[in-house]
Protein backbone atom coordinates (compact mmCIF):
# COMPACT_ATOMS: atom_id res chain seq x y z
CA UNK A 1 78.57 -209.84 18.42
CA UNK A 2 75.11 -209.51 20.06
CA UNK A 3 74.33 -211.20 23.48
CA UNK A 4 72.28 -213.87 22.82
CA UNK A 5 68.86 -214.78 23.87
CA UNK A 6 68.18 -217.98 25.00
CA UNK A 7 65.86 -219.81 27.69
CA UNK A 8 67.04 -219.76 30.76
CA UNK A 9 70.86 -218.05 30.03
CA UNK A 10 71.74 -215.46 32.34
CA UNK A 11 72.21 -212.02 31.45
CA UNK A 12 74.66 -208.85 31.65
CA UNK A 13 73.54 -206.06 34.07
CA UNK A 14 73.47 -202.90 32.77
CA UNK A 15 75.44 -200.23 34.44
CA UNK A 16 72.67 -198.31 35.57
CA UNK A 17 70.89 -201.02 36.98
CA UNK A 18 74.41 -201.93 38.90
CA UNK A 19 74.63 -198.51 39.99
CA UNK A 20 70.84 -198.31 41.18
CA UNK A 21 71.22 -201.05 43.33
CA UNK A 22 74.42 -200.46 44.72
CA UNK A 23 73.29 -197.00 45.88
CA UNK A 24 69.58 -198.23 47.20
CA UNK A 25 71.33 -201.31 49.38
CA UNK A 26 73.54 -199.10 51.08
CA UNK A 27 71.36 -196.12 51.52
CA UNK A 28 69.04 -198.84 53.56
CA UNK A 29 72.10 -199.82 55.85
CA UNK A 30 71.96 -195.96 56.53
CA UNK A 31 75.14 -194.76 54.47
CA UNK A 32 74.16 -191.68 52.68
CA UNK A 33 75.52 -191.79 48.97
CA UNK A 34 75.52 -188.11 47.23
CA UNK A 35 77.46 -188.87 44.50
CA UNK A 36 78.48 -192.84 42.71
CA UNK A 37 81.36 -192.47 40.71
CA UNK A 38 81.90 -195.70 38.80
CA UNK A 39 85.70 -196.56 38.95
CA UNK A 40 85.47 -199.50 36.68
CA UNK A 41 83.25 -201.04 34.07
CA UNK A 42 84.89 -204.05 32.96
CA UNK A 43 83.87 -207.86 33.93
CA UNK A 44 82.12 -206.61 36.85
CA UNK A 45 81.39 -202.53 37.84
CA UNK A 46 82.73 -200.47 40.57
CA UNK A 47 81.27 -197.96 42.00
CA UNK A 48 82.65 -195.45 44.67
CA UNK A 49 79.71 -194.29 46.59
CA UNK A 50 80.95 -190.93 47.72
CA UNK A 51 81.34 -189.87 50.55
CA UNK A 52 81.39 -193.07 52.25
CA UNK A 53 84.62 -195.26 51.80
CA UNK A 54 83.21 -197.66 50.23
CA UNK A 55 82.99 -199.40 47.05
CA UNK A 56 80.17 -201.33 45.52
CA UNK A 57 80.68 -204.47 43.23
CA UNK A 58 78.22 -205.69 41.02
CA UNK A 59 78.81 -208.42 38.22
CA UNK A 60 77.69 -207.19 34.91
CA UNK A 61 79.71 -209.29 32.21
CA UNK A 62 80.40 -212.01 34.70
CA UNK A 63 76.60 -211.86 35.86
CA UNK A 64 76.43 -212.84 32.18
CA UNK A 65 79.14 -215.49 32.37
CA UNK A 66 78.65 -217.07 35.25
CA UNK A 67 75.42 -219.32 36.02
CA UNK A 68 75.30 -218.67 39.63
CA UNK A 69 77.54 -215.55 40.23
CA UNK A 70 76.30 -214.86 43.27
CA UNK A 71 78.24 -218.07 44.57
CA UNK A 72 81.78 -216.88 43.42
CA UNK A 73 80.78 -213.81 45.15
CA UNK A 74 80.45 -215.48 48.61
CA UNK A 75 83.12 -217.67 48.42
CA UNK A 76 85.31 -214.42 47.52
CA UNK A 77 83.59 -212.73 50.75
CA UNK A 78 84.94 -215.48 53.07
CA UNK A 79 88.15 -215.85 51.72
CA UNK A 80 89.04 -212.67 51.96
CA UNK A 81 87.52 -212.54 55.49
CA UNK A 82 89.93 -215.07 56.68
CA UNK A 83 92.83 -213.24 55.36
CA UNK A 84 91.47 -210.26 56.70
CA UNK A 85 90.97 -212.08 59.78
CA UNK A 86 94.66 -213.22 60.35
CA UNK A 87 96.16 -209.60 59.25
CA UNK A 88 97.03 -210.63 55.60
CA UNK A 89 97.27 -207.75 53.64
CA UNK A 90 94.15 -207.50 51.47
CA UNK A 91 91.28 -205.07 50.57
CA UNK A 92 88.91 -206.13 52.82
CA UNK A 93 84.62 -206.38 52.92
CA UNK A 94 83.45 -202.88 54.37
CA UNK A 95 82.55 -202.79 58.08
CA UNK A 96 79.57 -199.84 57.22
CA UNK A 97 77.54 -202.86 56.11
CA UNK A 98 77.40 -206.51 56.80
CA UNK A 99 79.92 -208.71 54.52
CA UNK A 100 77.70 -210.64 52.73
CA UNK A 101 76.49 -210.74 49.22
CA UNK A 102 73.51 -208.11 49.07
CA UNK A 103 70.30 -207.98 46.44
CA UNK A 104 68.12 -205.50 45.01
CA UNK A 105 65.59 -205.93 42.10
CA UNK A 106 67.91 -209.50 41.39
CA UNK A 107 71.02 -207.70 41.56
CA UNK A 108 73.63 -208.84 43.89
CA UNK A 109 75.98 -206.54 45.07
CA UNK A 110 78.86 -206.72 47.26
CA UNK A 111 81.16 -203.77 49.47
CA UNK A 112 84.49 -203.15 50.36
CA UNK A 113 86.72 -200.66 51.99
CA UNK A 114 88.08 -198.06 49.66
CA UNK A 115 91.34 -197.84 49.85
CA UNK A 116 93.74 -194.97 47.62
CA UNK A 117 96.05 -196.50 45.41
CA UNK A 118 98.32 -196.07 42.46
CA UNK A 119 97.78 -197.03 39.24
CA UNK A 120 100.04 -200.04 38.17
CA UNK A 121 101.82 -198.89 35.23
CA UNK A 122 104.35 -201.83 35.89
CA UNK A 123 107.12 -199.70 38.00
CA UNK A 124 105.05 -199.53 40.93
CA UNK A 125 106.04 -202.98 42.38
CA UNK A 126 109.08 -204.95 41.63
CA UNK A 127 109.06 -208.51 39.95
CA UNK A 128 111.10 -209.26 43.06
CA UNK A 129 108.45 -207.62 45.48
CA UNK A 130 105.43 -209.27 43.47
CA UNK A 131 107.21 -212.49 43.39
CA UNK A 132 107.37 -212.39 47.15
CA UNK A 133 103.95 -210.98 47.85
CA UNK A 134 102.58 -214.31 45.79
CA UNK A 135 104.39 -216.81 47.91
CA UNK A 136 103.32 -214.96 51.42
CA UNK A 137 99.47 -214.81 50.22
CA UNK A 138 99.85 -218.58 49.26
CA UNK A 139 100.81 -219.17 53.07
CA UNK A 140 98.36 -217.35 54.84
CA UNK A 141 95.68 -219.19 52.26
CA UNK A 142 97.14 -222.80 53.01
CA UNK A 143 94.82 -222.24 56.05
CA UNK A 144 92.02 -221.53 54.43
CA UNK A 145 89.11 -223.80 56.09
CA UNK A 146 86.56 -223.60 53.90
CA UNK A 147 85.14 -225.64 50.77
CA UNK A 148 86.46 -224.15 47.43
CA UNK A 149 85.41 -225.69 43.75
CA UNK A 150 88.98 -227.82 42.28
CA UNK A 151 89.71 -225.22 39.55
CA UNK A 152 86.30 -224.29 39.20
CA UNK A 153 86.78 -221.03 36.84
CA UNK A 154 89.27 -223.11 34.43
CA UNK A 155 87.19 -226.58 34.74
CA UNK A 156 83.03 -225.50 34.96
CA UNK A 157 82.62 -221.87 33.53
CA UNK A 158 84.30 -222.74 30.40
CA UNK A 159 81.86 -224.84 30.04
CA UNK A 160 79.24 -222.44 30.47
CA UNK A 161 80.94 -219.57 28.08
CA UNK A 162 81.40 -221.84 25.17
CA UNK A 163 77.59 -222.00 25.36
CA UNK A 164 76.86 -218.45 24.86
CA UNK A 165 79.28 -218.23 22.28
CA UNK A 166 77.06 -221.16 20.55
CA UNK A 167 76.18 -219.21 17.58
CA UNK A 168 78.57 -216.70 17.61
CA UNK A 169 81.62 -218.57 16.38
CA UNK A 170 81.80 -220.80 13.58
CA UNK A 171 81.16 -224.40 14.57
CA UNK A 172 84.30 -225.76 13.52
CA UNK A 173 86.09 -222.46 15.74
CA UNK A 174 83.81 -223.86 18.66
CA UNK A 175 84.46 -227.33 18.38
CA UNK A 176 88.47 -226.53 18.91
CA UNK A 177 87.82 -224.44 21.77
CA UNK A 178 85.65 -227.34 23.31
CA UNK A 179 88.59 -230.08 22.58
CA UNK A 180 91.15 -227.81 23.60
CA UNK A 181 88.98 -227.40 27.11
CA UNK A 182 88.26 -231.30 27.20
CA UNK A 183 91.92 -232.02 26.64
CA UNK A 184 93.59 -229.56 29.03
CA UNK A 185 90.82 -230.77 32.31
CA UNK A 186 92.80 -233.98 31.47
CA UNK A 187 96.22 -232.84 31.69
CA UNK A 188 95.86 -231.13 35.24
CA UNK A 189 96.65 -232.37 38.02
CA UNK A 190 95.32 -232.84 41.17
CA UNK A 191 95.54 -231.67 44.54
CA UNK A 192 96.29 -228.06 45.38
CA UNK A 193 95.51 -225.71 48.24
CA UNK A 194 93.39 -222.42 48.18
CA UNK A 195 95.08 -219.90 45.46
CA UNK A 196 93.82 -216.27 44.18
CA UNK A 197 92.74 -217.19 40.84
CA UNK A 198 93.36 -214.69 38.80
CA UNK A 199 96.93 -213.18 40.50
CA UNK A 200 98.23 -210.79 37.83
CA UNK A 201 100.10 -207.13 39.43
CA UNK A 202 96.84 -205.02 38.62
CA UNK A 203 95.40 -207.35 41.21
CA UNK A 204 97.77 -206.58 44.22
CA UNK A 205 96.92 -202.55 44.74
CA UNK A 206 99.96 -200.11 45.95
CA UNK A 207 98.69 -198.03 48.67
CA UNK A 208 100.39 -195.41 51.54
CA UNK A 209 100.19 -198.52 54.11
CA UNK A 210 101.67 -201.02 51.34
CA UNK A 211 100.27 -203.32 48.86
CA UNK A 212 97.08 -204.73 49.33
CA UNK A 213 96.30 -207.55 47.21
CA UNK A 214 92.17 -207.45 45.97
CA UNK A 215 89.72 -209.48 43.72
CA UNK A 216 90.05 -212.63 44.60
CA UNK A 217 86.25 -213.69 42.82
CA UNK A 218 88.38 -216.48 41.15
CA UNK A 219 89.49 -217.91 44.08
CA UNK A 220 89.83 -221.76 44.15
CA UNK A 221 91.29 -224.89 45.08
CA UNK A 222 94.10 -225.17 42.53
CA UNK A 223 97.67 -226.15 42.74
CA UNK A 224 99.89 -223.04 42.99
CA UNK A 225 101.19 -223.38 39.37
CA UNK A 226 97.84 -221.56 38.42
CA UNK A 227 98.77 -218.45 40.01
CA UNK A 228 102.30 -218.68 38.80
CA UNK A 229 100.71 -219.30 35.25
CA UNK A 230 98.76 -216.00 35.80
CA UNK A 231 101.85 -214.32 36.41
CA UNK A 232 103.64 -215.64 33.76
CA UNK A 233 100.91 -214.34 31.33
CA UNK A 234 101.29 -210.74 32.36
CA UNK A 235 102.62 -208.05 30.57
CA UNK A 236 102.34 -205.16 33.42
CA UNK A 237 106.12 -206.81 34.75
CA UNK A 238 108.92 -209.16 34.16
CA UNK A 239 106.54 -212.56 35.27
CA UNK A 240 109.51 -214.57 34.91
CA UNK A 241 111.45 -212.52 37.97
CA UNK A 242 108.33 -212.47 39.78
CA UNK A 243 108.21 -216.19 39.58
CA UNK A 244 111.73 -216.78 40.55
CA UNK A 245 111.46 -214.41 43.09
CA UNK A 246 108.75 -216.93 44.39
CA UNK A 247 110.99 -219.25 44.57
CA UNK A 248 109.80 -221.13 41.37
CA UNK A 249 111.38 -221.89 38.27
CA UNK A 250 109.76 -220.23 35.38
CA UNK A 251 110.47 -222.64 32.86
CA UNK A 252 109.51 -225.49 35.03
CA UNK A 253 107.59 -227.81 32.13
CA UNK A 254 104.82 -228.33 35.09
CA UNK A 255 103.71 -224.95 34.85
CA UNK A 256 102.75 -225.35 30.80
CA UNK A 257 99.74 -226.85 31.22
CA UNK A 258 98.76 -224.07 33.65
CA UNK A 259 99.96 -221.50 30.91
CA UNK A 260 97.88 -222.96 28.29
CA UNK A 261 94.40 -223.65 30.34
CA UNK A 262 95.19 -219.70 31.28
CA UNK A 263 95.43 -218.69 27.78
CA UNK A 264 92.06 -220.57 26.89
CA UNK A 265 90.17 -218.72 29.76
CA UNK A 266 90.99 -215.57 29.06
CA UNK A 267 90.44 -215.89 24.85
CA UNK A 268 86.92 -217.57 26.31
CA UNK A 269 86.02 -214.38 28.37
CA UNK A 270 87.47 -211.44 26.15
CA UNK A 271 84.78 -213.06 24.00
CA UNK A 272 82.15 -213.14 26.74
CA UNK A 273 83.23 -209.64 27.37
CA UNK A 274 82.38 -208.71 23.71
CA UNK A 275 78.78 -209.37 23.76
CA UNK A 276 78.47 -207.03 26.05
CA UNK A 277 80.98 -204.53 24.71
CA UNK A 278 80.31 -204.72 20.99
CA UNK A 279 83.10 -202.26 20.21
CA UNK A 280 85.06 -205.04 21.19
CA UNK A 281 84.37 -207.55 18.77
CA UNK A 282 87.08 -207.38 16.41
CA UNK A 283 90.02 -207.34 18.86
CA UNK A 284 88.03 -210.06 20.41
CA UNK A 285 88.03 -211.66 17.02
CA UNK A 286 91.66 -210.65 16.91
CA UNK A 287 92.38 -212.58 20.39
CA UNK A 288 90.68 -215.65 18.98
CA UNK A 289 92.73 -215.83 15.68
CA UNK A 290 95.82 -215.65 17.43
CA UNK A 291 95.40 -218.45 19.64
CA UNK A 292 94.29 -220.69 16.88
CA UNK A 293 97.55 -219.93 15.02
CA UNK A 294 99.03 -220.91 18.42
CA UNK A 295 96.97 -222.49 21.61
CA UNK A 296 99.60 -223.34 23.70
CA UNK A 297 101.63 -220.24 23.40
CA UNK A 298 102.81 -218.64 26.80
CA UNK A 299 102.22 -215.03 26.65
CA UNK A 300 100.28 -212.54 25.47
């Protein structure tokens, strides 16, 4: 797959641009950077910008993805603010710069707090602990004040990925990705409160003062089944513990429709994520054909 080229569609960053700008924003709020080490390069880039404690964001694949990424960025900033705000335990915006979403040369750029943490190679939480981690977070984000998109990520953007995949796919491949997303915004259900969006265990980080949960760029109004979905779909830990341990019943035929609009958004960006990761294509490819042997299929 090659990214396409078309008027007006938004493109991936490159890492060095995401790294350039990362390092020339915060060297202008006076934090001197001698050496970025890049943490991550998936969806979006991470940079530690040694020695400060801090690490940079920038969206590269979701820059790509996302029409106005900039604005998932904010919301994340002031979500995790309040929760910051009110002692929850999260990864929060750094305090060496102000917490708002930064530019330079069109790149926008966000920074947290680094904080040293263990890899999650599914022993270092329990189902029981991540069940009950989930339920607390939901709590402390029933609160949340502000004005958050109704399932936004699973409802708009799929929208706007099945349009860059226009001419990748074949059209009748396309066309069943498009019903399935038509049919599945009229299954869910309304109503909801603010949720994380995207709350699988490599999102909640284990560090010396406890676990931290972090990324919340998906964040959304949403009932809580899309969480629990999220959970269900991982493969880092039992997801059915976790959920009972939430207090929810994992085979609750609510939480299917959840399951399935999951599935569909993560087939839609593994192939997003291809276009810019080429050496990806064919386990892309891979992810496709598997769920149209079977779409509604609950894990992975």
């Amino acid at each position: 797959m090659s990214r396409p080229e078309r008027a007006g569609a938004a493109r991936a960053i490159s890492a060095g641009e995401a790294v350039a700008a990362a390092v020339a924003v915060a060297e202008e709020h006076g934090i001197t950077v001698r050496e970025p080490v890049v943490l991550t390069d998936s969806y979006n880039l991470r940079i530690h910008l040694l020695p400060a404690p801090v690490v940079a964001r920038v969206p590269t694949v979701t820059a790509l993805a996302r029409l106005r990424p900039e604005e998932a960025m904010r919301r994340e900033l002031a979500v995790v603010s309040f929760l910051h705000g009110r002692g929850a335990p999260v990864v929060p915006p750094s305090d060496l710069l102000p917490a708002r979403v930064h530019e330079h040369g069109g790149t926008p750029v966000s920074y947290w707090q680094y904080v040293e943490h263990a890899e999650h190679d599914g022993s270092a939480v329990t189902p029981e602990a991540f069940g009950r981690a989930l339920r607390e977070l939901h709590e402390e984000l029933r609160g949340f004040p502000g004005a958050l998109p109704r399932l936004g990520p699973v409802l708009d953007e799929p929208r706007h990925l099945l349009g860059l995949l226009s001419g990748e796919l074949e059209p009748d491949v396309l066309a069943r990705l498009a019903e399935a997303r038509d049919g599945l915004a009229a299954r869910l259900p309304d109503g909801g409160q603010a949720v994380h969006g995207d709350a699988h265990p490599g999102n909640l980080l284990v560090t010396p003062g406890g676990p931290l949960w972090n990324d919340f760029e998906e964040t959304m109004s949403a009932p809580v089944g899309w969480d629990l979905a999220c959970l269900l779909r991982t493969v880092r830990l039992d997801g059915r513990a976790a959920v009972r341990a939430y207090g929810a019943d994992p085979d609750d035929p609510a939480l299917a429709v959840f399951t399935e609009a999951r599935t569909l958004q993560a087939v839609l960006w593994t192939l997003v994520r291809a276009l810019r990761f080429p050496e990806e294509r064919a386990a892309a490819r891979a992810t496709l054909d598997g769920w149209l042997r079977a779409p509604t299929r609950r894990t992975r």
